[in-house]
C-alpha atoms as a PDB file:
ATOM      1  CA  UNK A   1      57.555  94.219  86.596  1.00  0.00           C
ATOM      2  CA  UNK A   2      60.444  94.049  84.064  1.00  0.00           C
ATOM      3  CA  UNK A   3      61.751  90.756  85.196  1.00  0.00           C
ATOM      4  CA  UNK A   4      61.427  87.022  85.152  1.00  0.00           C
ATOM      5  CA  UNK A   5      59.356  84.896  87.377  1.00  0.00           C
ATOM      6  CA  UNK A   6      59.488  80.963  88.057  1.00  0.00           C
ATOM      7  CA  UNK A   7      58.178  78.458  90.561  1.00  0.00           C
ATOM      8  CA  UNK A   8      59.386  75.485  91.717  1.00  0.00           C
ATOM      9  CA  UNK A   9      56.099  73.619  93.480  1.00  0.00           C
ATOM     10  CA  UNK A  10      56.075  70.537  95.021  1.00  0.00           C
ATOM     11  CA  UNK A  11      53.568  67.717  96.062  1.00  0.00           C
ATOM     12  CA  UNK A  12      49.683  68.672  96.760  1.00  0.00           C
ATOM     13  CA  UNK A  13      46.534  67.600  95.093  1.00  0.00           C
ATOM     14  CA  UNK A  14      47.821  68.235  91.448  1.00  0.00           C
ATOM     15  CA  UNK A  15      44.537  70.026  90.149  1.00  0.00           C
ATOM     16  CA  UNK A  16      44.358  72.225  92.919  1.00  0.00           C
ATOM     17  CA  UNK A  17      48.189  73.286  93.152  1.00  0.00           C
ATOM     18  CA  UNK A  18      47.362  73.975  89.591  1.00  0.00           C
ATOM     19  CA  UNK A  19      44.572  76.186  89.989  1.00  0.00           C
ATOM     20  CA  UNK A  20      46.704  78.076  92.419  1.00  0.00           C
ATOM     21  CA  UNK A  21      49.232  78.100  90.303  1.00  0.00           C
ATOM     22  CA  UNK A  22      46.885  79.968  87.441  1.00  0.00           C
ATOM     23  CA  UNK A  23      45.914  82.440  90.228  1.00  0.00           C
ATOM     24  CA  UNK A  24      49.015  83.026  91.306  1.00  0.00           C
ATOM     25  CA  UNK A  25      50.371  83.686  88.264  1.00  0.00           C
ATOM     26  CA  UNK A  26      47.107  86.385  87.423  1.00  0.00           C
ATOM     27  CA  UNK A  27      47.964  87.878  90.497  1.00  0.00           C
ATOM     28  CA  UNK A  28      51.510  88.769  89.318  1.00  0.00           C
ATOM     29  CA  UNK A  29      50.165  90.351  85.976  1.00  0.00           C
ATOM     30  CA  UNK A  30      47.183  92.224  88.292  1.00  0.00           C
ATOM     31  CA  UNK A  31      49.899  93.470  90.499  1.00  0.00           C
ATOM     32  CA  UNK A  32      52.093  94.944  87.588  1.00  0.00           C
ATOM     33  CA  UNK A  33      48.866  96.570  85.442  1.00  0.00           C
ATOM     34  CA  UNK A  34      47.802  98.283  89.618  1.00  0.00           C
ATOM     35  CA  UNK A  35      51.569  99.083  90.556  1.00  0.00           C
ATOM     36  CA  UNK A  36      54.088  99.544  87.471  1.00  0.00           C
ATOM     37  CA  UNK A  37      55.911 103.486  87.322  1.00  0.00           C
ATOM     38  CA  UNK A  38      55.421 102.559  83.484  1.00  0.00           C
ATOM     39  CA  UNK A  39      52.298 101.809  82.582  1.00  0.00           C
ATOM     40  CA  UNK A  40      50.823 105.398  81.943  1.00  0.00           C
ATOM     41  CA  UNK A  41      47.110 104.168  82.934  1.00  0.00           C
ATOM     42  CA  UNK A  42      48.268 102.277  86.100  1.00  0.00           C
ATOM     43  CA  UNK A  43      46.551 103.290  89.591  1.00  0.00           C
ATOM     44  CA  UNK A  44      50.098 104.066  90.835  1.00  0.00           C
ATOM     45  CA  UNK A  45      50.410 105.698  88.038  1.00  0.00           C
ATOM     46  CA  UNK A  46      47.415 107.877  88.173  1.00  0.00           C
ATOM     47  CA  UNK A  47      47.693 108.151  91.733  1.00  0.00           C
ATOM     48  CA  UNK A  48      50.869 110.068  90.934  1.00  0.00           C
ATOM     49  CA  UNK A  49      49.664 112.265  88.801  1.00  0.00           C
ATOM     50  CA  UNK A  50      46.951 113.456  91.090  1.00  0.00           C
ATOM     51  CA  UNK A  51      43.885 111.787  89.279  1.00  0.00           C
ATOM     52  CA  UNK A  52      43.030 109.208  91.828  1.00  0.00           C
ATOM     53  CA  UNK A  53      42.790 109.395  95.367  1.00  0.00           C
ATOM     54  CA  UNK A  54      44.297 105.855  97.251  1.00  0.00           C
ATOM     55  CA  UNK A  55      40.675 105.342  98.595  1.00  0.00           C
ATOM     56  CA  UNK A  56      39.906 104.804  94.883  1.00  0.00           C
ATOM     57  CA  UNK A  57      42.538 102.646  94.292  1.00  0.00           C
ATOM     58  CA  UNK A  58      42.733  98.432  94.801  1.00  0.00           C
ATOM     59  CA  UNK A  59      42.720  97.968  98.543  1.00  0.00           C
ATOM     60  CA  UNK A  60      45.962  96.233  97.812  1.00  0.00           C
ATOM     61  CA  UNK A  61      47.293  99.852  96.591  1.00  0.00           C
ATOM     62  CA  UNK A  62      46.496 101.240 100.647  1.00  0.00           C
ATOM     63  CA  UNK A  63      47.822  97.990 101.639  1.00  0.00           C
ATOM     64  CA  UNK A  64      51.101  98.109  99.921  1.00  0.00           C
ATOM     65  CA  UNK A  65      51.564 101.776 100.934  1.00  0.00           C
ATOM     66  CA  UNK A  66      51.202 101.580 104.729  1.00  0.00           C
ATOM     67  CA  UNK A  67      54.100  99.022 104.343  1.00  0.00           C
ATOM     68  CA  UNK A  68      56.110 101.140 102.650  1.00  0.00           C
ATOM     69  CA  UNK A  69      55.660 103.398 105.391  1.00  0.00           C
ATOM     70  CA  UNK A  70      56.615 100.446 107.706  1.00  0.00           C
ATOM     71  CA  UNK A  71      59.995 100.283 105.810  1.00  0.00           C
ATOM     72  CA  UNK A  72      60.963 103.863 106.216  1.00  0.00           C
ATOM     73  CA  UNK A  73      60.380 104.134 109.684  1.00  0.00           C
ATOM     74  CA  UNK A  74      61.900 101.046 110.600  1.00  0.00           C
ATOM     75  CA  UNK A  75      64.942 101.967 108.025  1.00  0.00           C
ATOM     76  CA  UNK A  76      65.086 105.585 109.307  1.00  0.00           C
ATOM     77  CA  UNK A  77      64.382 107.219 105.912  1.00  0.00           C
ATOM     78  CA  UNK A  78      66.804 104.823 104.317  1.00  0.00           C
ATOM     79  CA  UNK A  79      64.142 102.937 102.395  1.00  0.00           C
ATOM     80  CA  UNK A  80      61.718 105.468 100.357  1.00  0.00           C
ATOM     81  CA  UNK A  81      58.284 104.840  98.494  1.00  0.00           C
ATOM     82  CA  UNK A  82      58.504 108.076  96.826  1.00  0.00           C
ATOM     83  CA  UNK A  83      61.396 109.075  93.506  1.00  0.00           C
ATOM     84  CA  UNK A  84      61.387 112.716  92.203  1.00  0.00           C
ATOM     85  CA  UNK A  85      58.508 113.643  94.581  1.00  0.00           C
ATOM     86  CA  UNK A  86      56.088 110.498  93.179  1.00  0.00           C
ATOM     87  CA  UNK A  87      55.293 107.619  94.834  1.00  0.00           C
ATOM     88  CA  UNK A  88      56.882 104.727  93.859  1.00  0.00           C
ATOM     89  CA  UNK A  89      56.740 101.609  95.835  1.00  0.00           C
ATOM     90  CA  UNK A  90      59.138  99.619  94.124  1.00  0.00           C
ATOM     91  CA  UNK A  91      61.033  98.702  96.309  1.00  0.00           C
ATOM     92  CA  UNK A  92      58.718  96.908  98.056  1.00  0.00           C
ATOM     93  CA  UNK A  93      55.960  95.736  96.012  1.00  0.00           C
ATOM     94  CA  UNK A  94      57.867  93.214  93.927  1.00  0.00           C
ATOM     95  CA  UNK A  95      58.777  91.087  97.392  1.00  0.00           C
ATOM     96  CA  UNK A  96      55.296  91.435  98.788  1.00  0.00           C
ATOM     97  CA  UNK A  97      53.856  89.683  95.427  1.00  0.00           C
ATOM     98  CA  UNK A  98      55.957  87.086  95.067  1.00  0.00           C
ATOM     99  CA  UNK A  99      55.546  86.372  98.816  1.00  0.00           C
ATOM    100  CA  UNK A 100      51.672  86.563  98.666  1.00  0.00           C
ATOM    101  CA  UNK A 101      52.017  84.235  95.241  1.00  0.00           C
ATOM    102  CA  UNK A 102      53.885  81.762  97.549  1.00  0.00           C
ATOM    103  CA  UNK A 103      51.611  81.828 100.382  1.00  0.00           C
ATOM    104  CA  UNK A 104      48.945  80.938  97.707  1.00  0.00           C
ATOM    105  CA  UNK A 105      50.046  78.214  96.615  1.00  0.00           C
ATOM    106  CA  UNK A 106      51.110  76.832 100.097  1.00  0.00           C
ATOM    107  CA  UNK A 107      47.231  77.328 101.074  1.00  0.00           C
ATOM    108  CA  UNK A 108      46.138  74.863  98.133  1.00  0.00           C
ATOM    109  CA  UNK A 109      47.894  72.321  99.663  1.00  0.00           C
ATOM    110  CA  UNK A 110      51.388  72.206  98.039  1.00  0.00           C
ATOM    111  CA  UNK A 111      54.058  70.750 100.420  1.00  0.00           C
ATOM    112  CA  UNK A 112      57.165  72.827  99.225  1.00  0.00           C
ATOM    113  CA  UNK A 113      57.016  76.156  96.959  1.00  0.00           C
ATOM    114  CA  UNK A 114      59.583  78.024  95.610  1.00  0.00           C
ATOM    115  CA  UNK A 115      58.739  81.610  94.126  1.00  0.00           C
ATOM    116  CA  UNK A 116      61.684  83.212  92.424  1.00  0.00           C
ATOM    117  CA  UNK A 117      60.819  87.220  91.175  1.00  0.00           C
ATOM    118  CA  UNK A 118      64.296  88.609  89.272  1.00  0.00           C
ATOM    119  CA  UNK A 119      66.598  86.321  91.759  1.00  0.00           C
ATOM    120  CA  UNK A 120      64.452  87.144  95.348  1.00  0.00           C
ATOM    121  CA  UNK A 121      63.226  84.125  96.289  1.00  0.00           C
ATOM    122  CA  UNK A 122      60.418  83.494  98.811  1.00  0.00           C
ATOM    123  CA  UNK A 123      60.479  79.746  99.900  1.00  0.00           C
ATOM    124  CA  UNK A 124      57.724  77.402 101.673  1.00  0.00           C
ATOM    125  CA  UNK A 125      58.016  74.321 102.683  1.00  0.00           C
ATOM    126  CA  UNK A 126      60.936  71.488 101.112  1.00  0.00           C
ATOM    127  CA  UNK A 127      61.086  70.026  98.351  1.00  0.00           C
ATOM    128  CA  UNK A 128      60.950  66.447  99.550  1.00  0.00           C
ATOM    129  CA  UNK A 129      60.951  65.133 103.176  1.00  0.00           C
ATOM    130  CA  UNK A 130      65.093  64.321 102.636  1.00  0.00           C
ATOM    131  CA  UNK A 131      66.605  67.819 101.725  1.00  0.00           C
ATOM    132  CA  UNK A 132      65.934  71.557 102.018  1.00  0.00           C
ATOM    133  CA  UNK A 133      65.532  74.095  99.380  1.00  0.00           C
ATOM    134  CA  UNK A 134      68.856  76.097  98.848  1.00  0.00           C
ATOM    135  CA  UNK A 135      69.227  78.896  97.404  1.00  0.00           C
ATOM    136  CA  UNK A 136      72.975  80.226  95.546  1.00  0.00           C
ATOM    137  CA  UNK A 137      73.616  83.715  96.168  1.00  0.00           C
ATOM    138  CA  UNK A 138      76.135  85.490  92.621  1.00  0.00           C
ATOM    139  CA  UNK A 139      79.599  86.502  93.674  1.00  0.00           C
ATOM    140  CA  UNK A 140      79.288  90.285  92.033  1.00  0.00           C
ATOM    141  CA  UNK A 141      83.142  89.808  91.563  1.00  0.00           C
ATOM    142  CA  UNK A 142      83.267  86.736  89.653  1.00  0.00           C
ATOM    143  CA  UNK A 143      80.206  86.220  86.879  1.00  0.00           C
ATOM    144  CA  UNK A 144      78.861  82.604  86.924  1.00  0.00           C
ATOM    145  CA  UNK A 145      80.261  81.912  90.836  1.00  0.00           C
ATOM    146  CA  UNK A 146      78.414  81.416  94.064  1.00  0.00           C
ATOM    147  CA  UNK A 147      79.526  83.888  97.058  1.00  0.00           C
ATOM    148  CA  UNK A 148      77.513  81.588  99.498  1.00  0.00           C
ATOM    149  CA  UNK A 149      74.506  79.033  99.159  1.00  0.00           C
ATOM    150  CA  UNK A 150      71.399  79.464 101.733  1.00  0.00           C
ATOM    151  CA  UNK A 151      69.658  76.765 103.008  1.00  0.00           C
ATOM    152  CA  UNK A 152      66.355  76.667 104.682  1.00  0.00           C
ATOM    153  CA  UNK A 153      66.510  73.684 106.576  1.00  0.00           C
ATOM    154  CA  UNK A 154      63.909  73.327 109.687  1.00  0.00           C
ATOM    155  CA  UNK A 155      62.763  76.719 108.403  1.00  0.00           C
ATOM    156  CA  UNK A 156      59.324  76.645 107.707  1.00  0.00           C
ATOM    157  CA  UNK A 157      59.424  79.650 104.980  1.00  0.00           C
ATOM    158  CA  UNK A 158      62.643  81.835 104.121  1.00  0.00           C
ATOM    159  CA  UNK A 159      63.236  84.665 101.780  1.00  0.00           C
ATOM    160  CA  UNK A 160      66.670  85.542  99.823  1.00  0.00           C
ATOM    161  CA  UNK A 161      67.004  89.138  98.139  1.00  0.00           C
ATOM    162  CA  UNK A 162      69.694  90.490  97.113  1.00  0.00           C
ATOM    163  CA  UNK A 163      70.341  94.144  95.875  1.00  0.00           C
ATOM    164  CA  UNK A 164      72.681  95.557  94.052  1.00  0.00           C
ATOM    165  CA  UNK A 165      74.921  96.472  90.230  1.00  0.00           C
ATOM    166  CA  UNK A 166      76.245  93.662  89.199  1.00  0.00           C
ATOM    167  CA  UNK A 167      72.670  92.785  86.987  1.00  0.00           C
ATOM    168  CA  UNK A 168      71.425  95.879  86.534  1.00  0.00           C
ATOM    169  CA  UNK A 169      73.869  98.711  87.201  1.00  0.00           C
ATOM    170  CA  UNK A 170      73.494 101.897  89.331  1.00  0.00           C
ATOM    171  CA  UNK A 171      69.500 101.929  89.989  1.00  0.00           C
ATOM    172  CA  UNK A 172      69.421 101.848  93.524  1.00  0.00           C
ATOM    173  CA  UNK A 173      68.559 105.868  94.787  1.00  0.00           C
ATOM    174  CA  UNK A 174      69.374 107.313  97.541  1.00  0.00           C
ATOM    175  CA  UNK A 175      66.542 108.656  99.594  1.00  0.00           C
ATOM    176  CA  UNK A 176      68.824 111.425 100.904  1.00  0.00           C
ATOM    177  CA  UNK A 177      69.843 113.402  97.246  1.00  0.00           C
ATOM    178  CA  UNK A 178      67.517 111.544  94.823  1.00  0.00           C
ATOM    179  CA  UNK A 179      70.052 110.424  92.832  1.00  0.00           C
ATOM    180  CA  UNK A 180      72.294 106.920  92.252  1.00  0.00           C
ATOM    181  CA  UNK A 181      73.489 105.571  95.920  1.00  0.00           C
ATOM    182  CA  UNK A 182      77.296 106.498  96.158  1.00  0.00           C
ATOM    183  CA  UNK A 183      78.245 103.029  98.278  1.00  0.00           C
ATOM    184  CA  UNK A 184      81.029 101.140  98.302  1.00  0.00           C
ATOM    185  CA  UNK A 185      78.356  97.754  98.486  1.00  0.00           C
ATOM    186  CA  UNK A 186      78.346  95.767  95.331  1.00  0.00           C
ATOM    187  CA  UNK A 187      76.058  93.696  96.783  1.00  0.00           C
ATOM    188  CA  UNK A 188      73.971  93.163  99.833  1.00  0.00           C
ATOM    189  CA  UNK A 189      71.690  89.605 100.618  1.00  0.00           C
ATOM    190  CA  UNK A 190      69.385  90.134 103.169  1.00  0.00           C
ATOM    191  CA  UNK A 191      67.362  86.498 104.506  1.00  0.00           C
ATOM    192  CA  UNK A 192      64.440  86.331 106.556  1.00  0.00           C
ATOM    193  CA  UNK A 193      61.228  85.003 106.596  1.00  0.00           C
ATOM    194  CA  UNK A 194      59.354  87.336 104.485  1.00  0.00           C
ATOM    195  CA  UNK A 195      60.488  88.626 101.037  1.00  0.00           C
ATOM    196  CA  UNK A 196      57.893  91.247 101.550  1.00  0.00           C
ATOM    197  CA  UNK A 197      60.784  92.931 104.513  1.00  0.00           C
ATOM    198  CA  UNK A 198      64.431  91.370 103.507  1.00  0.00           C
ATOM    199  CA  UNK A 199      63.513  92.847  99.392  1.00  0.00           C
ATOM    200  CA  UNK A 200      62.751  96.396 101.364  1.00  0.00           C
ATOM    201  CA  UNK A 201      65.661  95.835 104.174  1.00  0.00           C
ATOM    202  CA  UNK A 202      68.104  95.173 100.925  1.00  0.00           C
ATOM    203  CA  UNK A 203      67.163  98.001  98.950  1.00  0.00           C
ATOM    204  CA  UNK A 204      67.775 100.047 102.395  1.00  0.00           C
ATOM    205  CA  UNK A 205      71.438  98.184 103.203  1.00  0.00           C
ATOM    206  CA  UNK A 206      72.444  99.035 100.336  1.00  0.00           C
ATOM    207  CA  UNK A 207      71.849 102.710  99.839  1.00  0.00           C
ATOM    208  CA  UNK A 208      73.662 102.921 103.561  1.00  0.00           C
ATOM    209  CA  UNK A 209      77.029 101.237 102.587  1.00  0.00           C
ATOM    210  CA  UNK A 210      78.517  98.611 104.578  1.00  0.00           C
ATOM    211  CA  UNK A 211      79.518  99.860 107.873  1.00  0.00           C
ATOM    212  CA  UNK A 212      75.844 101.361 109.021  1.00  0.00           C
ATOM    213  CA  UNK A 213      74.222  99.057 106.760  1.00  0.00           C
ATOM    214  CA  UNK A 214      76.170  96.013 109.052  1.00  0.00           C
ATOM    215  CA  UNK A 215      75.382  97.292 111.931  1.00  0.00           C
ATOM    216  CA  UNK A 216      71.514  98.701 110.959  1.00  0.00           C
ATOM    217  CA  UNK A 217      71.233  94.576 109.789  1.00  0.00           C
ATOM    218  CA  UNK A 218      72.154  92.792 113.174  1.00  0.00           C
ATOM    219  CA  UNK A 219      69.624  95.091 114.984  1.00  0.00           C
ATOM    220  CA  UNK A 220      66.317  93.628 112.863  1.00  0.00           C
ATOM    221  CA  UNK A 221      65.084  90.530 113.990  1.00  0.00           C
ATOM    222  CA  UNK A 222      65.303  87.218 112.366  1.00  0.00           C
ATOM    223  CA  UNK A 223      67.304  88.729 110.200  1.00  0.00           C
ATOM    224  CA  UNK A 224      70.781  87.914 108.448  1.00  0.00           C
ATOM    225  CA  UNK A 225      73.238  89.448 105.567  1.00  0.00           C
ATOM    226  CA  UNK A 226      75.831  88.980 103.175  1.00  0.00           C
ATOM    227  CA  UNK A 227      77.765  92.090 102.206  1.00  0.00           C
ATOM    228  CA  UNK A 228      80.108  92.467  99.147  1.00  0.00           C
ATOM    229  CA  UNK A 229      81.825  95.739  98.914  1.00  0.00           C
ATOM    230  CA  UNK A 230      83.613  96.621  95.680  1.00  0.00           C
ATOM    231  CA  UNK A 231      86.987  95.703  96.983  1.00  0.00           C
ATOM    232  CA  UNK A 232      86.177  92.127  97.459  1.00  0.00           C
ATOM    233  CA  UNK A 233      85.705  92.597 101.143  1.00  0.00           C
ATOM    234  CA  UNK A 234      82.753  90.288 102.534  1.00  0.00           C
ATOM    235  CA  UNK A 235      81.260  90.957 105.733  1.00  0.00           C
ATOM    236  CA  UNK A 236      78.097  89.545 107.582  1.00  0.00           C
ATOM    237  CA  UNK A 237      76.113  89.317 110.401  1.00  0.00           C
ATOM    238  CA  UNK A 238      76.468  87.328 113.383  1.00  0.00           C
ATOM    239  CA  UNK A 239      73.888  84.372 112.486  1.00  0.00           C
ATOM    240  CA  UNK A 240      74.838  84.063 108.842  1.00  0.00           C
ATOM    241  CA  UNK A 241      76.722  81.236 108.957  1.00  0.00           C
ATOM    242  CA  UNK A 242      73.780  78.682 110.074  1.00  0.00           C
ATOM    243  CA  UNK A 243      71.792  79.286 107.696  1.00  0.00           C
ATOM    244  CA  UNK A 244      74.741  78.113 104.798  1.00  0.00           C
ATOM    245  CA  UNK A 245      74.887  75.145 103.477  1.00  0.00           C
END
């Protein structure tokens, strides 16, 4: 998927967290080979092109795609699976597989997991019965600073994604013209307790730009924001601040 992965897994019956661990980390690798725009002989691929129908496809491909369609009702056309009339679930299908690699390894017994796709994070769990997992969200401003750490404490799973240009410059489109999102975002963090719905609700924010994105945010439940626009103004929704620390 063109990024980095890591896990952070803790406690559980060591050869069966590591089993999971070996599927999980299959199940990233199946998930790019079924659903990467690059891969020439991929089923999203091929699906693209016409050459295979989605009934022919990994039930995960019909799976992925009826969330996608989730996402842009629930965004109002502000989240898109499709780029130059293709489908492309992108923006979506990177959250959704680190979240189901989480959940795997939460089912095998492991007592806190931490699954971390390209800086979205999907957490389970702690790390130990004393502390929470936290999770530091980059100041887009200020390379190698923290605009805000997360915590999940008493949360049983939480998800962190952030979009935005600070990593990987302008690649966030917007649904409306099909080309680069004109915002004045830098940054948007969306937390929740799914990374398959805050990496899609991110994606989203940001194409909007800060005012409807703000407002778009506090509406979705269990749902809270950081927003960085590009002159260094930070604004967030109303239940932000109790999940810092």
């Amino acid at each position: 998927m063109g990024t980095v992965f890591s896990f952070d897994v803790r406690g559980g019956e060591p050869d069966a967290v590591a089993a999971a661990l070996a599927q999980a980390v299959a199940g990233l690798h199946r998930t790019d080979a079924v659903f990467s725009t690059y891969r020439e002989d991929s089923q999203i691929t091929r699906l693209a092109r016409g050459e295979l129908p989605v009934g022919a496809c990994d039930p995960e491909v019909a799976e992925v795609l009826e969330l996608c369609a989730e996402a842009e009702r629930t965004s109002e056309g502000w989240f898109s699976s499709t780029y130059a009339g293709s489908v492309d679930p992108t923006g979506l299908v990177k959250g959704w597989a680190v979240e189901r690699a989480a959940r795997l390894l939460s089912g095998a017994g492991a007592g806190g997991v931490s699954v971390n796709g390209g800086g979205d994070v999907q957490l389970r769990g702690a790390p130990d019965g004393h502390r929470p997992w936290r999770v530091g969200v980059s100041d887009p401003l200020r390379p190698g600073h923290l605009a805000a750490v997360v915590s999940a404490a008493g949360a049983g799973e939480l998800a962190v994604a952030t979009s935005g240009t600070a990593e990987r410059g302008a690649h966030i489109v917007d649904p409306r013209t099909g080309r680069s999102a004109v915002t004045d975002l830098l940054a948007v963090t969306v937390i929740g307790p799914r990374l398959t719905w805050v990496d899609a609700w991110a994606t989203a924010a940001f194409a909007m730009g800060s005012r409807q994105a703000l407002d778009w945010l506090e509406s979705l439940p269990d749902t809270e924001a950081l927003l960085i626009t590009a002159g260094d103004e930070v604004r967030c929704t109303g239940g932000l601040a109790a999940l810092l620390g």
